[in-house]
N, C-alpha and C. Protein backbone atom coordinates (compact mmCIF):
# COMPACT_ATOMS: atom_id res chain seq x y z
N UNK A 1 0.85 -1.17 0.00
CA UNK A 1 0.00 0.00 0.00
C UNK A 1 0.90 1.23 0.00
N UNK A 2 0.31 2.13 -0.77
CA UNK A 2 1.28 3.65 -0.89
C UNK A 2 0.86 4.73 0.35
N UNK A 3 1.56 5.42 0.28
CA UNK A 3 1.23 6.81 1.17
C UNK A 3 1.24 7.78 0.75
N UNK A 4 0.26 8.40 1.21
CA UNK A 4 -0.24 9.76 0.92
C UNK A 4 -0.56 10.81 1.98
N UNK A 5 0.52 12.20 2.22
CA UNK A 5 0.26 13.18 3.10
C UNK A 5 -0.43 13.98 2.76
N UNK A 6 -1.35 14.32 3.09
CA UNK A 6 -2.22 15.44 3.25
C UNK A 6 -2.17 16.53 4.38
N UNK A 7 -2.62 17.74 3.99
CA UNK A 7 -2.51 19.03 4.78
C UNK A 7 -3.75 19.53 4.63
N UNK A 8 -4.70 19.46 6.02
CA UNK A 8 -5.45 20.02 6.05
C UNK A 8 -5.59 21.75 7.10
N UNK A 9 -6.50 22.17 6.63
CA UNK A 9 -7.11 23.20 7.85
C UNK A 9 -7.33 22.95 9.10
N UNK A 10 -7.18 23.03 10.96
CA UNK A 10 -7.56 22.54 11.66
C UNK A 10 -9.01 22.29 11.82
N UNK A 11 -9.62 22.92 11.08
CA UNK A 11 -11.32 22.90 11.27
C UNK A 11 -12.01 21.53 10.34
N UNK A 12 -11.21 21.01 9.30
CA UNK A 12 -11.48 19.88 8.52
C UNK A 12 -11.09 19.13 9.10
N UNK A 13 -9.67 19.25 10.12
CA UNK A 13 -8.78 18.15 10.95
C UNK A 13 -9.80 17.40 12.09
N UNK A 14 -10.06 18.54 12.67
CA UNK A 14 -11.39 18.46 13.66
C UNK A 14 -12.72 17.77 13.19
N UNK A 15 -12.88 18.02 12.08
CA UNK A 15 -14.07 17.14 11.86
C UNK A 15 -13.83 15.71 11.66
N UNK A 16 -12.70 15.55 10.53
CA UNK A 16 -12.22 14.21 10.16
C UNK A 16 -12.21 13.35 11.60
N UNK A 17 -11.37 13.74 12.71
CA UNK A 17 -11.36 13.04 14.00
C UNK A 17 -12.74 12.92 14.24
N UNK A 18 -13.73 13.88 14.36
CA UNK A 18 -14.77 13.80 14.96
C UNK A 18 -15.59 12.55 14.38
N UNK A 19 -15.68 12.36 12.95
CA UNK A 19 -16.30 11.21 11.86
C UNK A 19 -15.59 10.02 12.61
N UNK A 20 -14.13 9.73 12.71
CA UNK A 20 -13.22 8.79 12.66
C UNK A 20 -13.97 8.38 14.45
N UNK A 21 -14.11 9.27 15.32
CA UNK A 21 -14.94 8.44 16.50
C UNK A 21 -16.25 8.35 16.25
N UNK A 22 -16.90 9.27 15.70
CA UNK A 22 -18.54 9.15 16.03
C UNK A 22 -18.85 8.11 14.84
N UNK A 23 -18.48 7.93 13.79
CA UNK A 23 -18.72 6.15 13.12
C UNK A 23 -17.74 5.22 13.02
N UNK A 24 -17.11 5.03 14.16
CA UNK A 24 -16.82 3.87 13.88
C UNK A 24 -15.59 3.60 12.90
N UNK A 25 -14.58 4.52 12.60
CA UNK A 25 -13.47 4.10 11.94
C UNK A 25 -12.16 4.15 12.97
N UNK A 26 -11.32 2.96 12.07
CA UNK A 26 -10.31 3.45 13.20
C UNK A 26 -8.97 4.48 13.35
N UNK A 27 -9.43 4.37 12.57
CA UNK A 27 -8.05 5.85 11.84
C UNK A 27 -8.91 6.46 10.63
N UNK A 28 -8.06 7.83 10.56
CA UNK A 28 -8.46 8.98 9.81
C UNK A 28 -8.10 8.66 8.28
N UNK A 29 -6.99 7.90 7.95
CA UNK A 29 -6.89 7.15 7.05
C UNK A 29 -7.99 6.06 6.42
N UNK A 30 -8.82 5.18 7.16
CA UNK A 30 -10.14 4.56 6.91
C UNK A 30 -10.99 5.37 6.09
N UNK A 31 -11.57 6.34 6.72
CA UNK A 31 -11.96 7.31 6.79
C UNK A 31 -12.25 7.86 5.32
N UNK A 32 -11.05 8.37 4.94
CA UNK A 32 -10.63 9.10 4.16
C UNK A 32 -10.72 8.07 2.79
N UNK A 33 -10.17 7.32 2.68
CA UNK A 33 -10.27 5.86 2.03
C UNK A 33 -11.92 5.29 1.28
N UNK A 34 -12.60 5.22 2.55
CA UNK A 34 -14.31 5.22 2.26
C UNK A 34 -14.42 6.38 1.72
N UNK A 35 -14.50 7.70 1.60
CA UNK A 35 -14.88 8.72 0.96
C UNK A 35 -14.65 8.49 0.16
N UNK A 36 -13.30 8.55 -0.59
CA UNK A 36 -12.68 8.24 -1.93
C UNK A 36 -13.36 6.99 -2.50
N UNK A 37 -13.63 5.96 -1.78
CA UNK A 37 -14.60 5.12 -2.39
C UNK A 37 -15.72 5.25 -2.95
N UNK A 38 -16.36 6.12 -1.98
CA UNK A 38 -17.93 6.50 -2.31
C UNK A 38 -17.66 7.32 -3.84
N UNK A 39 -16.72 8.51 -3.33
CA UNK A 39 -16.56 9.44 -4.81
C UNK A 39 -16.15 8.66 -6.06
N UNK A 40 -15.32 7.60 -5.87
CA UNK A 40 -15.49 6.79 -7.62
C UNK A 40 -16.51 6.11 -7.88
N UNK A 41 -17.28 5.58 -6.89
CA UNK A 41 -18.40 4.59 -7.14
C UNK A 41 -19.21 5.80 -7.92
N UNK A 42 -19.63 7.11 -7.00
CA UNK A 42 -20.57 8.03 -7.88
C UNK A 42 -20.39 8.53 -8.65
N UNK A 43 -18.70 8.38 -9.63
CA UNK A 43 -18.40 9.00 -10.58
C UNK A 43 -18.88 7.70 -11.86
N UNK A 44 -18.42 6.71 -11.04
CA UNK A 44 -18.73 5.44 -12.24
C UNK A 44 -20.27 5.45 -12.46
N UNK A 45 -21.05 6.03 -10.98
CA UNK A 45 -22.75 5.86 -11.36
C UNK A 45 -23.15 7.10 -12.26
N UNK A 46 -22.86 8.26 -12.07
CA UNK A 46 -22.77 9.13 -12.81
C UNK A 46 -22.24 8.84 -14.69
N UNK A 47 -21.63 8.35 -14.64
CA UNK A 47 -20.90 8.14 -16.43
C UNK A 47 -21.98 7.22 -16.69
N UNK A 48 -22.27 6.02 -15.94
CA UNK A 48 -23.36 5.34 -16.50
C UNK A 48 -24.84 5.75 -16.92
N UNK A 49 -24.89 6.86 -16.11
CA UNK A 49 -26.54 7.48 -15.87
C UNK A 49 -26.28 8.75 -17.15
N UNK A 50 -24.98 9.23 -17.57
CA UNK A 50 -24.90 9.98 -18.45
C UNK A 50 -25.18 9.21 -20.02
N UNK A 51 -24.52 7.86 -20.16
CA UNK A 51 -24.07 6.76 -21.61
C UNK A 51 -25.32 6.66 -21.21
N UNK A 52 -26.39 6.01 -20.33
CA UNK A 52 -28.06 6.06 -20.76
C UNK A 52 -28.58 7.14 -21.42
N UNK A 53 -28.25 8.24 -21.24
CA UNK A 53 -29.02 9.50 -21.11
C UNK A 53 -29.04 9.78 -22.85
N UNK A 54 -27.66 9.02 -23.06
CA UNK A 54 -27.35 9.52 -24.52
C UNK A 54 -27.30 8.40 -25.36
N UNK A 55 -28.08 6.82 -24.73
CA UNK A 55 -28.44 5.89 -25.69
C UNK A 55 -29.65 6.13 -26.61
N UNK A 56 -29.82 5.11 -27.51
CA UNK A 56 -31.26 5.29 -28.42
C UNK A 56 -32.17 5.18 -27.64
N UNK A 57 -33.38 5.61 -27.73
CA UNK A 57 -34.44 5.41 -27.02
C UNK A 57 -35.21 3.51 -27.10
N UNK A 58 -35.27 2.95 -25.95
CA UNK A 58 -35.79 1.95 -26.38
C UNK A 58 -37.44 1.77 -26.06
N UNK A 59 -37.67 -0.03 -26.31
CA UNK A 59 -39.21 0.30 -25.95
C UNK A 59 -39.82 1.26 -24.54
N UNK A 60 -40.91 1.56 -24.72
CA UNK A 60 -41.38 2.22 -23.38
C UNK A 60 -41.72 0.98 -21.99
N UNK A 61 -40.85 1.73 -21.19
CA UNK A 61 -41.28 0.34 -20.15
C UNK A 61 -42.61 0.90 -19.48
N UNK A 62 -43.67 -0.39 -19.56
CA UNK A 62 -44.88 -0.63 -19.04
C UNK A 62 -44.88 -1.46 -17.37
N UNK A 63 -46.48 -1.54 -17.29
CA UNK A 63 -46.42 -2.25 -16.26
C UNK A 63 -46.38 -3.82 -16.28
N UNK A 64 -46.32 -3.96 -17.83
CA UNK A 64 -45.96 -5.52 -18.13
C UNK A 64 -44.84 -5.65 -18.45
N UNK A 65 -44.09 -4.76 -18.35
CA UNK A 65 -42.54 -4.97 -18.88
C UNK A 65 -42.13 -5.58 -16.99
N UNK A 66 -42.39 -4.93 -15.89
CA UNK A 66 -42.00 -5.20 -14.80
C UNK A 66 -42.67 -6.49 -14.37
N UNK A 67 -43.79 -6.78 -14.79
CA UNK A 67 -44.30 -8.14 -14.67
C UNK A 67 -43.87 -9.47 -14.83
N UNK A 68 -43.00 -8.64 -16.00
CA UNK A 68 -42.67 -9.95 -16.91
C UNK A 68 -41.10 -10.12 -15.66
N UNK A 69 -40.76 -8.67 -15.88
CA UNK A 69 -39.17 -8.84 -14.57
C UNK A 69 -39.87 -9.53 -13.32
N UNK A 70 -40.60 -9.29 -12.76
CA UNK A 70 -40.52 -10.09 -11.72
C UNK A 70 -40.60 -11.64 -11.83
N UNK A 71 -41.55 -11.58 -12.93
CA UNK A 71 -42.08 -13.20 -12.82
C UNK A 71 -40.16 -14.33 -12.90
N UNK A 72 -39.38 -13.35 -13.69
CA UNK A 72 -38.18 -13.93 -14.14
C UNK A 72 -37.39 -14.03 -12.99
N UNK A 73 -37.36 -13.04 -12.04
CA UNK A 73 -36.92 -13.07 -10.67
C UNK A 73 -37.38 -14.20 -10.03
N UNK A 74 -38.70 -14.46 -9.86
CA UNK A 74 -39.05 -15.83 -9.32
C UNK A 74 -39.08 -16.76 -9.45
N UNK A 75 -38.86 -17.37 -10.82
CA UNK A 75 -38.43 -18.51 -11.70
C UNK A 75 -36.84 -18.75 -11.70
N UNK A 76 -36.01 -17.85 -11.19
CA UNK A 76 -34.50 -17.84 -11.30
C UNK A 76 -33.80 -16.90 -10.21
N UNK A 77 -34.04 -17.79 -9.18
CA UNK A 77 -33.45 -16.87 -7.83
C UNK A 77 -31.88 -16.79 -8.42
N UNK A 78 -31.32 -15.80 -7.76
CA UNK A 78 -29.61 -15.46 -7.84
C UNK A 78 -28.75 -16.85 -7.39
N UNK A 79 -27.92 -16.76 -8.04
CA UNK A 79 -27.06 -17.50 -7.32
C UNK A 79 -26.44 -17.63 -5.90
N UNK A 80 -26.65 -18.54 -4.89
CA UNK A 80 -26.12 -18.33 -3.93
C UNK A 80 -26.97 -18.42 -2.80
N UNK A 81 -28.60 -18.24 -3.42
CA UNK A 81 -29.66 -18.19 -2.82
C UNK A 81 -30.28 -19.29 -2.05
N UNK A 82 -30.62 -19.30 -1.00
CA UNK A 82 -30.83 -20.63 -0.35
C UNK A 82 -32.38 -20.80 -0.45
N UNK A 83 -32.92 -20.50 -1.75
CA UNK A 83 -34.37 -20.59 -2.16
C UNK A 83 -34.29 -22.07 -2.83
């Protein structure tokens, strides 16, 4: 694993500690780590929700289009499923 120093403001310093006890991480490094997680996950959900935005239009989904999804859900639990 690499390292990375950061310089913050005492008032961001203060909060970071404050997060790092009041949920449950154990260092400010954790911490910091999960954020950066969250921010690529919403960048990757974001690019995806953009490449929809700018696909062809397909059929219109109905209330038989979800019908038909569920019924397929119940005929074919996930893998792993103790159904």
């Amino acid at each position: 694993m690499s390292t990375m120093n950061i310089s913050l403001p005492d008032a961001l310093k203060s909060y970071v500690d404050e997060q790092v006890s009041e949920r449950g991480y154990g260092t400010s490094s954790e911490y910091v780590r999960e954020l950066i997680r969250k921010d690529r996950d919403r960048q990757q959900l974001r690019g995806l929700l953009l490449a929809g935005a700018a696909s062809a239009a397909a059929e219109p989904v109905t209330a038989s289009y979800f019908d038909g999804l569920r019924n397929r859900v119940r005929q074919d639990p996930p893998k792993g499923s103790s159904e």
